[in-house]
N, C-alpha and C. Protein backbone atom coordinates (compact mmCIF):
# COMPACT_ATOMS: atom_id res chain seq x y z
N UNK A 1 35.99 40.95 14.40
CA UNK A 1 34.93 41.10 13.41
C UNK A 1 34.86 39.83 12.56
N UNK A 2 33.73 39.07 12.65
CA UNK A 2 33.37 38.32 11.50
C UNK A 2 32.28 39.08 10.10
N UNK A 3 32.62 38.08 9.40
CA UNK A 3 31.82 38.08 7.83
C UNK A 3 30.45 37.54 8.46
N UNK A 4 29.15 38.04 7.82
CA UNK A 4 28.39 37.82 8.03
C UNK A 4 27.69 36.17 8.08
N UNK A 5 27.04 35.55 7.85
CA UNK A 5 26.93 34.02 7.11
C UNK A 5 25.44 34.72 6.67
N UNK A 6 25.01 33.86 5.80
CA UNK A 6 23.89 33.99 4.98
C UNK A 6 22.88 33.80 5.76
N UNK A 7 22.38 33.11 7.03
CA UNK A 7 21.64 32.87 7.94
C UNK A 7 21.30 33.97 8.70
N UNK A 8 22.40 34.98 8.31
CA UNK A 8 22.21 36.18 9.12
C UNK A 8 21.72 37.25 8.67
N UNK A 9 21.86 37.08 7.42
CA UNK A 9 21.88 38.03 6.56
C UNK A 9 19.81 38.36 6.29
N UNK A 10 19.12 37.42 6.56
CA UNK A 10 17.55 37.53 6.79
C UNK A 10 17.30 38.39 7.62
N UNK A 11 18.21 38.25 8.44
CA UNK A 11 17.74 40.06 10.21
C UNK A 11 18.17 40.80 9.84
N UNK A 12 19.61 40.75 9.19
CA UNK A 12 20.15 42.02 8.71
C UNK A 12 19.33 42.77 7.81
N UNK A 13 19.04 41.56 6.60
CA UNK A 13 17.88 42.55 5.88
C UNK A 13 16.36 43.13 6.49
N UNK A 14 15.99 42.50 6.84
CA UNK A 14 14.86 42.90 8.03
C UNK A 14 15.03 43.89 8.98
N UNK A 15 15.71 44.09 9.79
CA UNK A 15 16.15 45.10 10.62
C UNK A 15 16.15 46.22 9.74
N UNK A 16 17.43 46.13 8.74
CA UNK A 16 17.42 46.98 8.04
C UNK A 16 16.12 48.16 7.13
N UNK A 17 15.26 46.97 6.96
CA UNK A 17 13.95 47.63 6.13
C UNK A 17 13.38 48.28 7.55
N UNK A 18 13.33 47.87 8.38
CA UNK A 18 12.36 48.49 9.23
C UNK A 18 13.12 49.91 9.23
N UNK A 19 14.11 50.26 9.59
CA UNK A 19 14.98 50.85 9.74
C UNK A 19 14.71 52.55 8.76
N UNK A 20 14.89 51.80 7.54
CA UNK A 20 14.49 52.46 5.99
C UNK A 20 13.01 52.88 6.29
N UNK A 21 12.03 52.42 7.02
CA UNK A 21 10.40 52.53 6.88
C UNK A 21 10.53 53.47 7.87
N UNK A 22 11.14 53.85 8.64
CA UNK A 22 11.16 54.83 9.85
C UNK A 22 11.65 56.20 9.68
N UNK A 23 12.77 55.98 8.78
CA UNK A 23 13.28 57.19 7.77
C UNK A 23 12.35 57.67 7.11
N UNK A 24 11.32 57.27 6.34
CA UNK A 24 10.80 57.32 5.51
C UNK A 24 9.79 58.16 6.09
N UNK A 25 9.19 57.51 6.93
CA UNK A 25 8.20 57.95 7.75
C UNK A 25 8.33 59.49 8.44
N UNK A 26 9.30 59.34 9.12
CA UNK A 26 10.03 60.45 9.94
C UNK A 26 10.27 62.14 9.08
N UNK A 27 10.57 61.51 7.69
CA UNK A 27 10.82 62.51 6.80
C UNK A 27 9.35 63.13 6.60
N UNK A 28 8.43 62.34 5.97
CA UNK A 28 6.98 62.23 5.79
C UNK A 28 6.60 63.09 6.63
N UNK A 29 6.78 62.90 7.63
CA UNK A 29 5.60 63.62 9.21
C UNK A 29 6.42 64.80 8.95
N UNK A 30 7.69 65.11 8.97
CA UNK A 30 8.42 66.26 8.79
C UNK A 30 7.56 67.19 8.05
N UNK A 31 7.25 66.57 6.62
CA UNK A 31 6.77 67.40 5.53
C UNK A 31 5.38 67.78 5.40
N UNK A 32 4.74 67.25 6.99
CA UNK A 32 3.33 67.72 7.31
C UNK A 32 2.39 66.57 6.43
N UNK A 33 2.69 65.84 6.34
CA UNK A 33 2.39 64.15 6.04
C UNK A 33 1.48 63.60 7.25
N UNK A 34 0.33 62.62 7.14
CA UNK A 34 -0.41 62.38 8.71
C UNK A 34 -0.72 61.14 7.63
N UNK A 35 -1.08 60.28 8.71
CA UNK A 35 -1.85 58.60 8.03
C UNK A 35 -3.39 59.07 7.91
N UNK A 36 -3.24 58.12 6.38
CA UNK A 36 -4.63 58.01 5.71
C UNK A 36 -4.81 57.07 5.16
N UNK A 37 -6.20 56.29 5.64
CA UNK A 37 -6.21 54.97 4.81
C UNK A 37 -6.35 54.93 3.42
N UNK A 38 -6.15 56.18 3.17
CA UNK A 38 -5.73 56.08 1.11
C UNK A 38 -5.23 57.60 0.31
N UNK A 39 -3.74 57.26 -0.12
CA UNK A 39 -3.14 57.99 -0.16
C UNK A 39 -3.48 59.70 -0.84
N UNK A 40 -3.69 60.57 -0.65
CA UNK A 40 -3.98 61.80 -0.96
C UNK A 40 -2.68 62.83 -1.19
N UNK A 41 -2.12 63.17 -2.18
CA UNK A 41 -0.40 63.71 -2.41
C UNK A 41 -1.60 65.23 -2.02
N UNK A 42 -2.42 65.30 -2.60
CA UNK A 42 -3.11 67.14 -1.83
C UNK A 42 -3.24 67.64 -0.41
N UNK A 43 -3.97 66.25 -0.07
CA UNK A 43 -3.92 66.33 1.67
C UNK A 43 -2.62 65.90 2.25
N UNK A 44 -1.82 65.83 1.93
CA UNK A 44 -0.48 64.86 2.06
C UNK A 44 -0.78 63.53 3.30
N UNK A 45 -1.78 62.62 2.67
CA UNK A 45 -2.08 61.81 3.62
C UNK A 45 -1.79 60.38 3.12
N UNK A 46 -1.43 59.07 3.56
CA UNK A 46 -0.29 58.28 3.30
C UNK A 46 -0.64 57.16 4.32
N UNK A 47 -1.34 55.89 3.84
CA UNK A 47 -1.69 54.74 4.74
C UNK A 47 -0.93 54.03 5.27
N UNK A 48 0.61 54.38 4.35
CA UNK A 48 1.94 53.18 5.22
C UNK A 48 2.70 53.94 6.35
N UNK A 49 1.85 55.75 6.79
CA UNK A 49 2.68 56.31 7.96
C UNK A 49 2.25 55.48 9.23
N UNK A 50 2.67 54.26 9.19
CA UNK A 50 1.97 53.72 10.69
C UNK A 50 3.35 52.88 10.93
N UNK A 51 3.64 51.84 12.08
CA UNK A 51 4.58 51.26 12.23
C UNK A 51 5.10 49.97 11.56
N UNK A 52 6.03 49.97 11.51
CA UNK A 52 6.75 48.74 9.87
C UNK A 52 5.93 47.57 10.54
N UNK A 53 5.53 47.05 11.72
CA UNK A 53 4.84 45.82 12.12
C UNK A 53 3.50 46.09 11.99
N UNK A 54 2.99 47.23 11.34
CA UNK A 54 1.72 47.48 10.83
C UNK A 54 1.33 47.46 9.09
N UNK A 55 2.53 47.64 8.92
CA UNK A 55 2.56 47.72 6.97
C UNK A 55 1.95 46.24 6.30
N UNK A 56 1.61 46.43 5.39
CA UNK A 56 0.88 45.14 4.63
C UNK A 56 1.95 44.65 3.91
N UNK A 57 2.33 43.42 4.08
CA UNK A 57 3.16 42.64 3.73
C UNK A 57 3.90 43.32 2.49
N UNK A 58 3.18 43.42 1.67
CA UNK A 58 3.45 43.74 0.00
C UNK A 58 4.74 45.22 0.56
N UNK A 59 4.68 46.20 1.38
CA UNK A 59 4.90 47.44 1.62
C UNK A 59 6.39 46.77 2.25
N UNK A 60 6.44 45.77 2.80
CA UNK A 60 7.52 45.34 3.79
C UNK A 60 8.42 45.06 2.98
N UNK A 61 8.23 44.09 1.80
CA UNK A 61 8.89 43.76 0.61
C UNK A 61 9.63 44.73 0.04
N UNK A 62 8.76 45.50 -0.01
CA UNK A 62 9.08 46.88 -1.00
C UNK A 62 10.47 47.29 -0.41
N UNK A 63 10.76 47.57 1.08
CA UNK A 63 11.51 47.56 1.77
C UNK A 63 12.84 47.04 1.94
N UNK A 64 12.15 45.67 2.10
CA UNK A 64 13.19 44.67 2.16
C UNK A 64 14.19 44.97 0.90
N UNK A 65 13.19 44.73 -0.19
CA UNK A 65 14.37 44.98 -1.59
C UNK A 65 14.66 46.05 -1.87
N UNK A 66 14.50 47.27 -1.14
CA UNK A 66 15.39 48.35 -1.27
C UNK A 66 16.97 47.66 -0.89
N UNK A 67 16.80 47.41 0.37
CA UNK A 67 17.78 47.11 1.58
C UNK A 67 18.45 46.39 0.83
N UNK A 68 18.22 45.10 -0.13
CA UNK A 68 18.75 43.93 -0.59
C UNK A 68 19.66 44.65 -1.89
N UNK A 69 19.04 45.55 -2.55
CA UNK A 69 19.83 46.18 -3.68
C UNK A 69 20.91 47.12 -3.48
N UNK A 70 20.66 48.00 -2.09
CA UNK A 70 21.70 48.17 -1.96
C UNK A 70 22.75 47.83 -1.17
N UNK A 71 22.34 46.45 -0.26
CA UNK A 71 23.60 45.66 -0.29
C UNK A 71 24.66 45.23 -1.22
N UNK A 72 23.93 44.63 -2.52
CA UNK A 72 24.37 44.37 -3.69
C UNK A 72 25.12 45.27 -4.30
N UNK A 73 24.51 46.82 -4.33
CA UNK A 73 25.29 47.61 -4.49
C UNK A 73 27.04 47.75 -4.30
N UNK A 74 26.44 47.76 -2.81
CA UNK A 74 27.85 47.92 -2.01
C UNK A 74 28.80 47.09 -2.51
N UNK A 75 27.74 45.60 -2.49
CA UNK A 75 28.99 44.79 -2.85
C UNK A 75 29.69 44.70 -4.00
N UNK A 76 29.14 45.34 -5.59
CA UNK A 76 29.47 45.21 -6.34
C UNK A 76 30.92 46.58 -6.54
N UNK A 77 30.51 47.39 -5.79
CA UNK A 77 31.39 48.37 -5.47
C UNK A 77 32.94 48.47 -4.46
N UNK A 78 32.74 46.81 -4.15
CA UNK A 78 34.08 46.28 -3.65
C UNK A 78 33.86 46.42 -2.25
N UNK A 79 32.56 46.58 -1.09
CA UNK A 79 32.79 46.69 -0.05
C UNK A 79 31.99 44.75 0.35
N UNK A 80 32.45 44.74 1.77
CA UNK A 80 31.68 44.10 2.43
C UNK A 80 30.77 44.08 3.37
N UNK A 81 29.95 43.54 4.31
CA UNK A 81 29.63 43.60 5.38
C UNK A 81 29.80 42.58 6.23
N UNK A 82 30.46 43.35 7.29
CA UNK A 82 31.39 42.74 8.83
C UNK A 82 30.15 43.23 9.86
N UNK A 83 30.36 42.42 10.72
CA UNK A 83 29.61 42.21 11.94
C UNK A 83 30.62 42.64 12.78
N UNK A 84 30.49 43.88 13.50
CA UNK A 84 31.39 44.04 15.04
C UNK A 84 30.56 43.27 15.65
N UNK A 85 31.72 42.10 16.41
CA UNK A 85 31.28 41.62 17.77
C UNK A 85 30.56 42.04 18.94
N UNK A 86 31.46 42.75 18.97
CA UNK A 86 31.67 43.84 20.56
C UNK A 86 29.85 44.94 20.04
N UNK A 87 29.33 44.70 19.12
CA UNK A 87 28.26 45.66 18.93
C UNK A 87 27.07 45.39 19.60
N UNK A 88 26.53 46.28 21.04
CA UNK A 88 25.24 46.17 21.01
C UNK A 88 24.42 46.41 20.79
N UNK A 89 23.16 45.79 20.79
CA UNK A 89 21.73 45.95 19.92
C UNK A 89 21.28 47.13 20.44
């Protein structure tokens, strides 16, 4: 296992948000949630239920800095993040 390097740490966060947008999503459709190009909490309808390579930049962000805070989190909480080698994609 290596420590991550900071070069890496751009996919990690990326991967990661997509990751978070799929959860999100997944839960959404669960709760009888469908895409709408503008959000309706009555109709439970929701323009970012589409795929994270479909979201408008601004929505990706949103994401991303979830992912980024709670890295920070972690880290401030004494953990790290290690890369298994042996891990495939």
């Amino acid at each position: 296992m290596t420590e991550l390097k900071i070069s890496e740490m751009q996919e990690v966060v990326e991967q990661t948000a997509r990751r978070v947008h799929d959860a999100w999503a997944r839960l959404r459709l669960e709760q009888g949630w469908q895409y709408g190009p503008v959000r309706n909490d009555v109709q439970k309808l929701h323009p970012c239920l589409v795929p994270y390579d479909r979201l408008p930049e601004a929505e990706k962000e949103h994401d991303r800095n979830t992912v980024r805070e709670t890295m920070k989190a972690l880290r401030s909480l004494g953990y790290n993040i290690i890369k298994d080698n042996h891990h495939e994609k």
